[in-house]
C-alpha atoms as a PDB file:
ATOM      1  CA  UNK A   1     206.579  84.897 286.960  1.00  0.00           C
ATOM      2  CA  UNK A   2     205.411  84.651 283.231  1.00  0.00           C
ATOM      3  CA  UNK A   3     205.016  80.948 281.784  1.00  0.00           C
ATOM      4  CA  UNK A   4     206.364  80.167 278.578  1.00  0.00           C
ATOM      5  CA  UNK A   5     203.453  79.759 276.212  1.00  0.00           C
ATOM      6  CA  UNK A   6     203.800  76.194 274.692  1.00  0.00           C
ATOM      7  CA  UNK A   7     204.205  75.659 271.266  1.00  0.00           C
ATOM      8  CA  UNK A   8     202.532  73.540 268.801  1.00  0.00           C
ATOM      9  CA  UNK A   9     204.129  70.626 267.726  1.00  0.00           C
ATOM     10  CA  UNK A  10     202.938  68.289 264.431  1.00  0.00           C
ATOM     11  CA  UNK A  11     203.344  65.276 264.636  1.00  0.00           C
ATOM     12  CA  UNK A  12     204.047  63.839 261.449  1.00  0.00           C
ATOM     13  CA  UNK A  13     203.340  60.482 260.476  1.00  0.00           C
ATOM     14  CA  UNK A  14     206.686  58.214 259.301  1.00  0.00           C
ATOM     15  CA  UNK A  15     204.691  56.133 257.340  1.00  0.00           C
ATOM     16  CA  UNK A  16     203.234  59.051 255.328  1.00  0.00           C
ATOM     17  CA  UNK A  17     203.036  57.963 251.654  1.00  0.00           C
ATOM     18  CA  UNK A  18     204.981  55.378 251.642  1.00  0.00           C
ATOM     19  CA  UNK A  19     203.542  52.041 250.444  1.00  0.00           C
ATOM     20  CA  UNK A  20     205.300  48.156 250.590  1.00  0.00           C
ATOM     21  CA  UNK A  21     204.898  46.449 247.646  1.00  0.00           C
ATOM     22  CA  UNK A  22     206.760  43.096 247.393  1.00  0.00           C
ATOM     23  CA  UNK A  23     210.047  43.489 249.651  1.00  0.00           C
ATOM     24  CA  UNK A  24     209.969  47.541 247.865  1.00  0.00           C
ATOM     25  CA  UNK A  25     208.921  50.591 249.367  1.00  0.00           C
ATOM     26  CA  UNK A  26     206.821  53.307 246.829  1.00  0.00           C
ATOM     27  CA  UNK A  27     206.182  57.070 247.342  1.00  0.00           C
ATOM     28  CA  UNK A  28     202.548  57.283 246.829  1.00  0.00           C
ATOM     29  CA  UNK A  29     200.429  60.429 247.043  1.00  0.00           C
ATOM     30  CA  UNK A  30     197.654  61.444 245.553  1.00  0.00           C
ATOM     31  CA  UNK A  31     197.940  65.242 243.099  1.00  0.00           C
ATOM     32  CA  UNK A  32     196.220  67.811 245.611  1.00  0.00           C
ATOM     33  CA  UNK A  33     192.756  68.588 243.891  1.00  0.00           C
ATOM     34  CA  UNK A  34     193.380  71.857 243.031  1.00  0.00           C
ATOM     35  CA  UNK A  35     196.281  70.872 240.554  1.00  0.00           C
ATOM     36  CA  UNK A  36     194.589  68.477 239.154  1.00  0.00           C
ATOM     37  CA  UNK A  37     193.909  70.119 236.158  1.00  0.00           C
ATOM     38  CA  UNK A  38     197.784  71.153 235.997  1.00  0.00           C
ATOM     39  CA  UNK A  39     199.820  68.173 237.606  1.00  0.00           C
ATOM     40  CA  UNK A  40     198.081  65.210 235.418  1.00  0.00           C
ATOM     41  CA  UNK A  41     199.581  62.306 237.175  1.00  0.00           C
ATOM     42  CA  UNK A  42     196.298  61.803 239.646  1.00  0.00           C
ATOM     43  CA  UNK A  43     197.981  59.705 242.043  1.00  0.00           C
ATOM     44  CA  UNK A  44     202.150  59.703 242.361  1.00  0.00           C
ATOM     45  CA  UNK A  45     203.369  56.311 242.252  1.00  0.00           C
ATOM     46  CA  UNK A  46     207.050  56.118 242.429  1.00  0.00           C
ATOM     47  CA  UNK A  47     209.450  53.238 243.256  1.00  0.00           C
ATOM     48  CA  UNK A  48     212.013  54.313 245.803  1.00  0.00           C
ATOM     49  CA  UNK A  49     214.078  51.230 244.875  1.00  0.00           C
ATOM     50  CA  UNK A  50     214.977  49.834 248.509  1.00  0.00           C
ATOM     51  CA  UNK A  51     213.620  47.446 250.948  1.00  0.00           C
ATOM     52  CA  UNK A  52     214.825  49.922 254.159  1.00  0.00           C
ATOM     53  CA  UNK A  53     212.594  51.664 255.298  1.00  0.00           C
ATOM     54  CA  UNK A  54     214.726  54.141 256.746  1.00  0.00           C
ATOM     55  CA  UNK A  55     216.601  55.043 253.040  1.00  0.00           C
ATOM     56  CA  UNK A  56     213.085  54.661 252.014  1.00  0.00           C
ATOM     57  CA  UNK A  57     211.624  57.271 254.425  1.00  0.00           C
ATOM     58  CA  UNK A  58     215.095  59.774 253.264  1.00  0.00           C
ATOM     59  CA  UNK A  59     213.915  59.514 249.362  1.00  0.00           C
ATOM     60  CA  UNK A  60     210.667  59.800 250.539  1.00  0.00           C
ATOM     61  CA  UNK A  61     211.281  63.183 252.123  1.00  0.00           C
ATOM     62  CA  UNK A  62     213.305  64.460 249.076  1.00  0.00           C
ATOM     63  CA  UNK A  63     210.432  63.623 246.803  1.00  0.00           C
ATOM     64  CA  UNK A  64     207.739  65.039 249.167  1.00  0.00           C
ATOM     65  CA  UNK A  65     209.610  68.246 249.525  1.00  0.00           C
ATOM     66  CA  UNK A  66     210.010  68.123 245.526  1.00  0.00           C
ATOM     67  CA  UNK A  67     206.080  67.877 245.030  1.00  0.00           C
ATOM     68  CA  UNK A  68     205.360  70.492 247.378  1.00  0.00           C
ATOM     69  CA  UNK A  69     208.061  73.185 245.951  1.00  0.00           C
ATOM     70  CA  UNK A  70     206.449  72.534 242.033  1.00  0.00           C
ATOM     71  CA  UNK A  71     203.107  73.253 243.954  1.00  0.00           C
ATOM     72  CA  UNK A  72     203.894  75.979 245.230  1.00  0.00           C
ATOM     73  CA  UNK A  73     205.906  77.773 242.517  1.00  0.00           C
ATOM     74  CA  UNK A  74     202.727  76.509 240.117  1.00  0.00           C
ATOM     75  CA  UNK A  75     200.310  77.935 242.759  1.00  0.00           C
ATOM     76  CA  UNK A  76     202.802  81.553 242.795  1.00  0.00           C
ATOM     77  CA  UNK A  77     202.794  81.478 238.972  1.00  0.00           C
ATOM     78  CA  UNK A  78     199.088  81.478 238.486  1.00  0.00           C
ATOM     79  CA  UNK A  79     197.948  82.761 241.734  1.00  0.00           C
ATOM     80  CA  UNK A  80     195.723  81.176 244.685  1.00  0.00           C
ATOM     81  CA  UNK A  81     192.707  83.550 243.845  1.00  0.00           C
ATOM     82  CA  UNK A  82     192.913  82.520 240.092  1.00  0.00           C
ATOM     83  CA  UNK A  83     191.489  79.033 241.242  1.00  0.00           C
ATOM     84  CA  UNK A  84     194.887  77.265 239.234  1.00  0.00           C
ATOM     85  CA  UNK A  85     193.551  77.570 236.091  1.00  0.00           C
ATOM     86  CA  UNK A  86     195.725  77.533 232.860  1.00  0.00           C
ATOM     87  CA  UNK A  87     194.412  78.839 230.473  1.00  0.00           C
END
């Protein structure tokens, strides 16, 4: 009998760019390199205006999945062999 191959699960960190500061959580990521040139804000530093960390970990996820859709649609709009460049 056959085995099942296994499949390859990511673990993903729940701490992932999310910073305390005071008794407040911040989303804070750094602009991938390679839209740095587009996406000026070098590092992302946004208050997510709670002291859970479990809402904080919810508006984390919204604003990660936010960051990553512009980056993508940027990186479809100019291309991934075009090396992101706007002008």
């Amino acid at each position: 009998m056959a085995r099942k191959p296994k499949q390859l699960t990511i673990a993903r960190d729940p701490m992932r760019y999310l910073k305390a500061r005071g008794a407040k959580w911040h989303y804070v990521r750094r602009v991938p390199a390679h839209f740095a040139h587009i996406d000026g804000r070098g590092t992302i530093q946004i208050s997510l205006k709670t002291s859970s960390l479990d809402v904080a970990q919810l508006r984390r996820d919204s604003l990660e999945r936010a960051d990553e859709l512009l980056w993508c649609a940027v990186r479809m709009l100019w291309g991934a062999d075009d090396h992101m460049t706007a002008s």
